[in-house]
N, C-alpha and C. Protein backbone atom coordinates (compact mmCIF):
# COMPACT_ATOMS: atom_id res chain seq x y z
N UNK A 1 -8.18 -24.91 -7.90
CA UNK A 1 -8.60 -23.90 -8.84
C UNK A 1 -7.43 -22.98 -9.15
N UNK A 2 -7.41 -22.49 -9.92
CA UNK A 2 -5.97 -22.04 -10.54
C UNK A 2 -7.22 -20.49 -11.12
N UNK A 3 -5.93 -19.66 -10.31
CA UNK A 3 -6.83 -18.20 -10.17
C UNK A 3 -5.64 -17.17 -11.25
N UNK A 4 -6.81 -16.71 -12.34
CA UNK A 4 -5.65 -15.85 -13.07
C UNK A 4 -5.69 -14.55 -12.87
N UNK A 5 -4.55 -14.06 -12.41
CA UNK A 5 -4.07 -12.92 -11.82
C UNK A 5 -4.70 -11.38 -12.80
N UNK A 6 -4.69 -12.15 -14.06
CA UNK A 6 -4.60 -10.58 -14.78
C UNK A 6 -6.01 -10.05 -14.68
N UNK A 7 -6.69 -10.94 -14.63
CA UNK A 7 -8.41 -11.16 -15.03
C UNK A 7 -8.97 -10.59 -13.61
N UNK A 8 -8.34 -10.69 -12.36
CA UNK A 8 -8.49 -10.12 -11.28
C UNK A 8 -8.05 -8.98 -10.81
N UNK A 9 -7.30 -8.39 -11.92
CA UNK A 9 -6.95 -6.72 -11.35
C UNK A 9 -6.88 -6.02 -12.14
N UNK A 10 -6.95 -4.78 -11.54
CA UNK A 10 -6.94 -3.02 -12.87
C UNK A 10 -5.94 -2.59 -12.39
N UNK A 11 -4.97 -2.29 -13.26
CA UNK A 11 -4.25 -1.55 -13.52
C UNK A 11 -4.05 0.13 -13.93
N UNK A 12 -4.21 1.36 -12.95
CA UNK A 12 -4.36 2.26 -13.87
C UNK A 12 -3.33 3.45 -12.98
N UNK A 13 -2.76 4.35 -14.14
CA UNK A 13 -2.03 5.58 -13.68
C UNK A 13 -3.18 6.70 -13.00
N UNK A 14 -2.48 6.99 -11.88
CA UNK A 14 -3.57 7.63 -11.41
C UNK A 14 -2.83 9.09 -10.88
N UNK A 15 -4.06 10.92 -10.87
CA UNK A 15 -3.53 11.46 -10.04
C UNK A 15 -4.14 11.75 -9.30
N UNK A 16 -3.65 12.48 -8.48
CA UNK A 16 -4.42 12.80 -6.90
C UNK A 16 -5.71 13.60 -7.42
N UNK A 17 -6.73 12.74 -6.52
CA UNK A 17 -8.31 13.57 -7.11
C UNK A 17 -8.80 13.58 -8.03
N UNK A 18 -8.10 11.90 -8.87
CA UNK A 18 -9.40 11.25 -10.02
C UNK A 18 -10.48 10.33 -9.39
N UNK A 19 -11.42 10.38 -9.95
CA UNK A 19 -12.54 9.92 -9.68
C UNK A 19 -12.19 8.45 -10.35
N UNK A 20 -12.18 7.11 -9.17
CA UNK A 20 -12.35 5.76 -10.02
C UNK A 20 -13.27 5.10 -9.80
N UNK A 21 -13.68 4.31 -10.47
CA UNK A 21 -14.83 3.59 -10.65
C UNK A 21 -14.29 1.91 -10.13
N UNK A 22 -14.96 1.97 -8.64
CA UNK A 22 -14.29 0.35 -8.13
C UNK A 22 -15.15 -0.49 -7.84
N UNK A 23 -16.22 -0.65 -8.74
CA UNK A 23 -17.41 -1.62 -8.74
C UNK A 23 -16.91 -3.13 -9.28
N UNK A 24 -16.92 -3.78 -8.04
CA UNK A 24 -16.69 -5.15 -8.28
C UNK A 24 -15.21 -5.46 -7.72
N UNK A 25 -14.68 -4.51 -7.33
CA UNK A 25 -13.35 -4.87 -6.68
C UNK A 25 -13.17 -4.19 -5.18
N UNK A 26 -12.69 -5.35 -4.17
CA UNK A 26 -12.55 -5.20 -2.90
C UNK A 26 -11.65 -4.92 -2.19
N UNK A 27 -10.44 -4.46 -3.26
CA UNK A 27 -9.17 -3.73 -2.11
C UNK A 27 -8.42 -3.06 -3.15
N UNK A 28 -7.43 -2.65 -2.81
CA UNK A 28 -6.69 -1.60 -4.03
C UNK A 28 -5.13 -1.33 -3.42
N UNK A 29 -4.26 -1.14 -4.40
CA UNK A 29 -2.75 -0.81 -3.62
C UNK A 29 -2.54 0.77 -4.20
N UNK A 30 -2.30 1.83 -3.87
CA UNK A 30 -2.22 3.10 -4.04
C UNK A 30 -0.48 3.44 -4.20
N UNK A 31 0.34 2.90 -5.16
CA UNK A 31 1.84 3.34 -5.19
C UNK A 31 2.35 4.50 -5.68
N UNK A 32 2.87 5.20 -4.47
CA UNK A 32 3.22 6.58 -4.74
C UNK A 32 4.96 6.75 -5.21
N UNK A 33 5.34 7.14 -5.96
CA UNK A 33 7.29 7.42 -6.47
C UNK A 33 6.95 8.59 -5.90
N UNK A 34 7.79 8.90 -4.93
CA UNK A 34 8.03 10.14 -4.05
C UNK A 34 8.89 11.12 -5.21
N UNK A 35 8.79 12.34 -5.26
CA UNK A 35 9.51 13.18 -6.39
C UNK A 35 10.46 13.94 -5.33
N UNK A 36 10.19 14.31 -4.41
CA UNK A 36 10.93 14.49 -3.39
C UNK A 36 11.40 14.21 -2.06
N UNK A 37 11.96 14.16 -1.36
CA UNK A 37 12.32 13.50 -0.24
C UNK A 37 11.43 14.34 0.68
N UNK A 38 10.75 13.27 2.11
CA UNK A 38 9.93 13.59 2.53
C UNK A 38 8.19 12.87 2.96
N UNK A 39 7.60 13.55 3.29
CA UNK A 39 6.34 12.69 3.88
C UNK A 39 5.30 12.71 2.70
N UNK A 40 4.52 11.55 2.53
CA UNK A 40 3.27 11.69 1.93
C UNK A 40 1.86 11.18 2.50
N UNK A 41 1.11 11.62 2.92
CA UNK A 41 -0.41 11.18 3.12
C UNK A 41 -1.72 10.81 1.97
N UNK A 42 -2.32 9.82 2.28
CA UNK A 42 -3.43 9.84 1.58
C UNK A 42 -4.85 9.98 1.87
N UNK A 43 -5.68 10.50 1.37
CA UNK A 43 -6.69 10.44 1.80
C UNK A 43 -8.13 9.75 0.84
N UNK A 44 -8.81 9.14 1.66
CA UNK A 44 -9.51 8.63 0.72
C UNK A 44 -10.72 8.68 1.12
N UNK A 45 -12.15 9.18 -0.27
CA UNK A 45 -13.06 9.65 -0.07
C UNK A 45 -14.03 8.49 -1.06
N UNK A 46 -15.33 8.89 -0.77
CA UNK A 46 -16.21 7.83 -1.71
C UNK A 46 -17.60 8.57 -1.71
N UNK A 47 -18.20 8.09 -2.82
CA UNK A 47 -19.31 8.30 -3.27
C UNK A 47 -20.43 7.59 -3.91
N UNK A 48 -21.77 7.52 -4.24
CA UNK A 48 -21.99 6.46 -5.32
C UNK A 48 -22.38 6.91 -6.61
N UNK A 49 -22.09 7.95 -6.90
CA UNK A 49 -21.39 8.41 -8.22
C UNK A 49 -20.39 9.15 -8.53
N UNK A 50 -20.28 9.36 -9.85
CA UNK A 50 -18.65 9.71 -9.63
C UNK A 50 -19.11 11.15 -9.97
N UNK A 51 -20.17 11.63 -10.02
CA UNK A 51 -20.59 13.30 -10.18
C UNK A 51 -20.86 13.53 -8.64
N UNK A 52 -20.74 12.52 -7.65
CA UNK A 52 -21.80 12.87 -6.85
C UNK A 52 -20.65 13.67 -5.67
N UNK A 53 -21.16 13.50 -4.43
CA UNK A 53 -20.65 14.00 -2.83
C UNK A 53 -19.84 13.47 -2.78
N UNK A 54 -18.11 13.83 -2.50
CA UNK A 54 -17.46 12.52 -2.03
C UNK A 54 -17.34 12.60 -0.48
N UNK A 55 -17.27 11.57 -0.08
CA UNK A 55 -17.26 12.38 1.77
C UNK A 55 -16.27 10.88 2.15
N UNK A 56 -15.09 11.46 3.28
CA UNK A 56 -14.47 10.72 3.66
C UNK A 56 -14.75 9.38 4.29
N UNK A 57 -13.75 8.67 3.87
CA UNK A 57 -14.16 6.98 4.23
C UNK A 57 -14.15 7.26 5.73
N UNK A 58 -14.90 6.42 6.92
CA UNK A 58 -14.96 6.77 8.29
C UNK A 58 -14.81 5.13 8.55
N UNK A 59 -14.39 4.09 7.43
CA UNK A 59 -13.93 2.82 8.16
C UNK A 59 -12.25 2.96 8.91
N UNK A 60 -12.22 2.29 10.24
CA UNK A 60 -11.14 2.31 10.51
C UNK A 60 -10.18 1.52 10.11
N UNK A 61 -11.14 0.60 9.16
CA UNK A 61 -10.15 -0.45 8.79
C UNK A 61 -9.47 -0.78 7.45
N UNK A 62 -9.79 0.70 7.11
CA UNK A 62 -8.96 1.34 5.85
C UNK A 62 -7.80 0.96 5.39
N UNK A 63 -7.16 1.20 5.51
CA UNK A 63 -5.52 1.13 5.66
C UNK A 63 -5.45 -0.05 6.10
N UNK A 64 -4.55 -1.47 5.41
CA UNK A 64 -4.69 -2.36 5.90
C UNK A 64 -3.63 -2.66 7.06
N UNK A 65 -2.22 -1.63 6.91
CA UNK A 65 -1.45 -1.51 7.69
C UNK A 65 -1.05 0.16 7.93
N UNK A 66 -0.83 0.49 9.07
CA UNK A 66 -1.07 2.03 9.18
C UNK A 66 -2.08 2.95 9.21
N UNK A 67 -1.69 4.34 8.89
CA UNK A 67 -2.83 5.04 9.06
C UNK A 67 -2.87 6.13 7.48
N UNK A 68 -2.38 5.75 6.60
CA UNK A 68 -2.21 6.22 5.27
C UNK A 68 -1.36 7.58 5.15
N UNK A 69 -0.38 7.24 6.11
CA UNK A 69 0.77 8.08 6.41
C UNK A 69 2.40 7.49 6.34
N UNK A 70 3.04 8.08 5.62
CA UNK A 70 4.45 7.58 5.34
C UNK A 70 5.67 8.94 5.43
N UNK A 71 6.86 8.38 6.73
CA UNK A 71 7.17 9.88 6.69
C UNK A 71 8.83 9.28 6.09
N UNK A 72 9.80 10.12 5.82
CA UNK A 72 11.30 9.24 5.80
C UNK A 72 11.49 9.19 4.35
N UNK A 73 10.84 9.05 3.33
CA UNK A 73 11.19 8.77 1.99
C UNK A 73 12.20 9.63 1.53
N UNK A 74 12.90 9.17 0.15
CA UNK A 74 13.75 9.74 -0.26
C UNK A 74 13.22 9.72 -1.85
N UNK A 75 13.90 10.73 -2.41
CA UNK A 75 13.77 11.12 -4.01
C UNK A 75 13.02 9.77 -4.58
N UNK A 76 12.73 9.54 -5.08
CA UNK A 76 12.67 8.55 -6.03
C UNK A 76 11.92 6.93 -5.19
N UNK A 77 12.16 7.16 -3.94
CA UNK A 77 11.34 6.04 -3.34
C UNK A 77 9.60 5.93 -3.76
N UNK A 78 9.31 4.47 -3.90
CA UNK A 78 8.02 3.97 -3.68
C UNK A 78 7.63 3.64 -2.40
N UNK A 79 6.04 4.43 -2.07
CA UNK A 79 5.54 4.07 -1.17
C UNK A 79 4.13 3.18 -1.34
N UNK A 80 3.98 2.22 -0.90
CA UNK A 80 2.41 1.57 -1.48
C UNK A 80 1.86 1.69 -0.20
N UNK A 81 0.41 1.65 -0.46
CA UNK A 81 -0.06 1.83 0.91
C UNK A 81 -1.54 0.67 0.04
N UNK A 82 -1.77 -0.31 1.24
CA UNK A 82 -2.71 -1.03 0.91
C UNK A 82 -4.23 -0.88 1.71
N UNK A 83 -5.44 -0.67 0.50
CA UNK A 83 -6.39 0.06 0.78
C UNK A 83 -7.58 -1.65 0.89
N UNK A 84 -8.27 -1.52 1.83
CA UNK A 84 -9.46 -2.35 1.65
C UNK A 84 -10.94 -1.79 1.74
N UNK A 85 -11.28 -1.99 0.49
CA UNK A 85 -11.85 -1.03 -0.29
C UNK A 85 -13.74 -1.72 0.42
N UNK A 86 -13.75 -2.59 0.84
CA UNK A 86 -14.80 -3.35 1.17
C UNK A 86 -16.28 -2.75 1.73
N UNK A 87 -15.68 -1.69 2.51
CA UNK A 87 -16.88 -0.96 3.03
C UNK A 87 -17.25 0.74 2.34
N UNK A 88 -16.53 0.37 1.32
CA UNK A 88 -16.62 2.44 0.19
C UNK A 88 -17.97 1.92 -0.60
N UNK A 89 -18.05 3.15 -1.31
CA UNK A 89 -18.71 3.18 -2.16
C UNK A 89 -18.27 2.65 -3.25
N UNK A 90 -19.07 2.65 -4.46
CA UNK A 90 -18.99 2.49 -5.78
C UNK A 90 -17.81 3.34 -6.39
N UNK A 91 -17.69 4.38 -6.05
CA UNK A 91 -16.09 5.37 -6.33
C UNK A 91 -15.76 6.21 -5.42
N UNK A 92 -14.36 5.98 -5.61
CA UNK A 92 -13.58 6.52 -4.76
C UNK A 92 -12.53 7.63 -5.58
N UNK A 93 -11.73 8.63 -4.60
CA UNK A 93 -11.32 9.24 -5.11
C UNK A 93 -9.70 9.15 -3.95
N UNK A 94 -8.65 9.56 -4.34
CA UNK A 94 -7.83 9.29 -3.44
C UNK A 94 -7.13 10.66 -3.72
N UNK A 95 -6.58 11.45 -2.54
CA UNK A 95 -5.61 12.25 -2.16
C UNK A 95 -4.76 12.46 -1.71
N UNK A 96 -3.63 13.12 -2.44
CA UNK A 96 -2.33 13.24 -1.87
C UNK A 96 -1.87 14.31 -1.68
N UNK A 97 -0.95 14.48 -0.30
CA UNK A 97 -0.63 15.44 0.37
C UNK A 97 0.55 15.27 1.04
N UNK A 98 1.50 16.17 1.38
CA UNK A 98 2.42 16.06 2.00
C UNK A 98 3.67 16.52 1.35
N UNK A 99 4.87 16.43 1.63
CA UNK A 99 6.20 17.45 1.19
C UNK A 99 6.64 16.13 0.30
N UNK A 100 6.67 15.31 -0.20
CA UNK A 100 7.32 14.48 -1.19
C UNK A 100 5.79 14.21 -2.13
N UNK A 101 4.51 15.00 -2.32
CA UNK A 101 3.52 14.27 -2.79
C UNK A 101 3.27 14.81 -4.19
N UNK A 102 3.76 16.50 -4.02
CA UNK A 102 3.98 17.41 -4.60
C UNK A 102 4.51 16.58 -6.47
N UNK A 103 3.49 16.62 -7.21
CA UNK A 103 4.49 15.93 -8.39
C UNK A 103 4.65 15.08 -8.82
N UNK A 104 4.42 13.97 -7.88
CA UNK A 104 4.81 12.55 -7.49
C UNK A 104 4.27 12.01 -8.79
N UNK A 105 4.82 10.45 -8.93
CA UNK A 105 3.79 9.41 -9.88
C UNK A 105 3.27 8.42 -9.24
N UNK A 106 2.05 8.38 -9.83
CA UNK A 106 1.29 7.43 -8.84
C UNK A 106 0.31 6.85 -9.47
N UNK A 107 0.40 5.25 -8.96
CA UNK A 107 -0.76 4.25 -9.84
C UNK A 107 -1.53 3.51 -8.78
N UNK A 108 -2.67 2.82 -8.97
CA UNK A 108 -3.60 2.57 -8.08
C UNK A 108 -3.74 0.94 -8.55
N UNK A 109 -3.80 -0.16 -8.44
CA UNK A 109 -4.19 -1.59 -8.28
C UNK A 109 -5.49 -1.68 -7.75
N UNK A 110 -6.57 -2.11 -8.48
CA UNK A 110 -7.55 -2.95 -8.04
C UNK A 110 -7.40 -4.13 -7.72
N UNK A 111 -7.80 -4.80 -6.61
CA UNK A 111 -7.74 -6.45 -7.07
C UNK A 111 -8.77 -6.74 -6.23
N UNK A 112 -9.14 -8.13 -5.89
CA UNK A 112 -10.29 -8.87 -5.06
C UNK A 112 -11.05 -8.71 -5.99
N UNK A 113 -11.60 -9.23 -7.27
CA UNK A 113 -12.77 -8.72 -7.97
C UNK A 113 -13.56 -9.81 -7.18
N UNK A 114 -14.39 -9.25 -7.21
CA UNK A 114 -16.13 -10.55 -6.66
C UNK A 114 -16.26 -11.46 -7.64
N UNK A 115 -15.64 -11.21 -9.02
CA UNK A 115 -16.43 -12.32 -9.73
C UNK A 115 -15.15 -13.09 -10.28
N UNK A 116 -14.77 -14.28 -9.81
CA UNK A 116 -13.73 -14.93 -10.22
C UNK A 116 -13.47 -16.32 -11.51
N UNK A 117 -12.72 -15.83 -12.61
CA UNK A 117 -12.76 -16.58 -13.66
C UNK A 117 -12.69 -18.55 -13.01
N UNK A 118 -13.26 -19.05 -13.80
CA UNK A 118 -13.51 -20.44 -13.65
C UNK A 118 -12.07 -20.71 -14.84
């Protein structure tokens, strides 16, 4: 089966503490361009609406590597941090914090959709 890449992921610019809508997709990459040298954290919250409560994710198995902490960066470095989105809600919201987060640019990857083109 020959799986097409584009048809399986979202693409979107994101900033800290938009509300996204990740219905139908099971993991996500969160890439941060550090604006300054220094640490960034993320945090990530969910809800099942996007008006609604967001309350922090309490899976430990969040972060597919780490703990959604990156310290050492320099100006202009990318940090991705890979999210498995499997046990959130319907939306999520992601936060950034830390002395390089300040500013930063940052885009979010959906991928794993559940429903895969034939």
């Amino acid at each position: 089966m020959k799986r097409e890449l584009l048809q399986n992921v979202k693409t979107i610019p994101y900033t800290s503490g938009d509300v996204i809508d990740r219905t139908g997709f099971l993991s996500a990459i969160a890439a941060v361009c550090a604006k300054t040298a220094g640490s960034i954290k993320l945090e990530v919250t969910h809800a099942d609406a996007a008006d609604g409560t967001f309350e922090t994710v309490s899976d430990t198995r969040l972060f597919v590597s780490g703990n959604g902490e990156t310290d050492g960066l320099k100006a202009g470095e990318t940090a991705n941090f890979d999210l498995d989105l499997i046990g959130c809600k319907p939306f999520i919201k992601i936060t950034l914090s830390g002395t390089a987060a300040e500013g930063s640019a940052a885009a979010v990857v959906l991928g794993d959709h559940c429903v895969q083109p034939v």
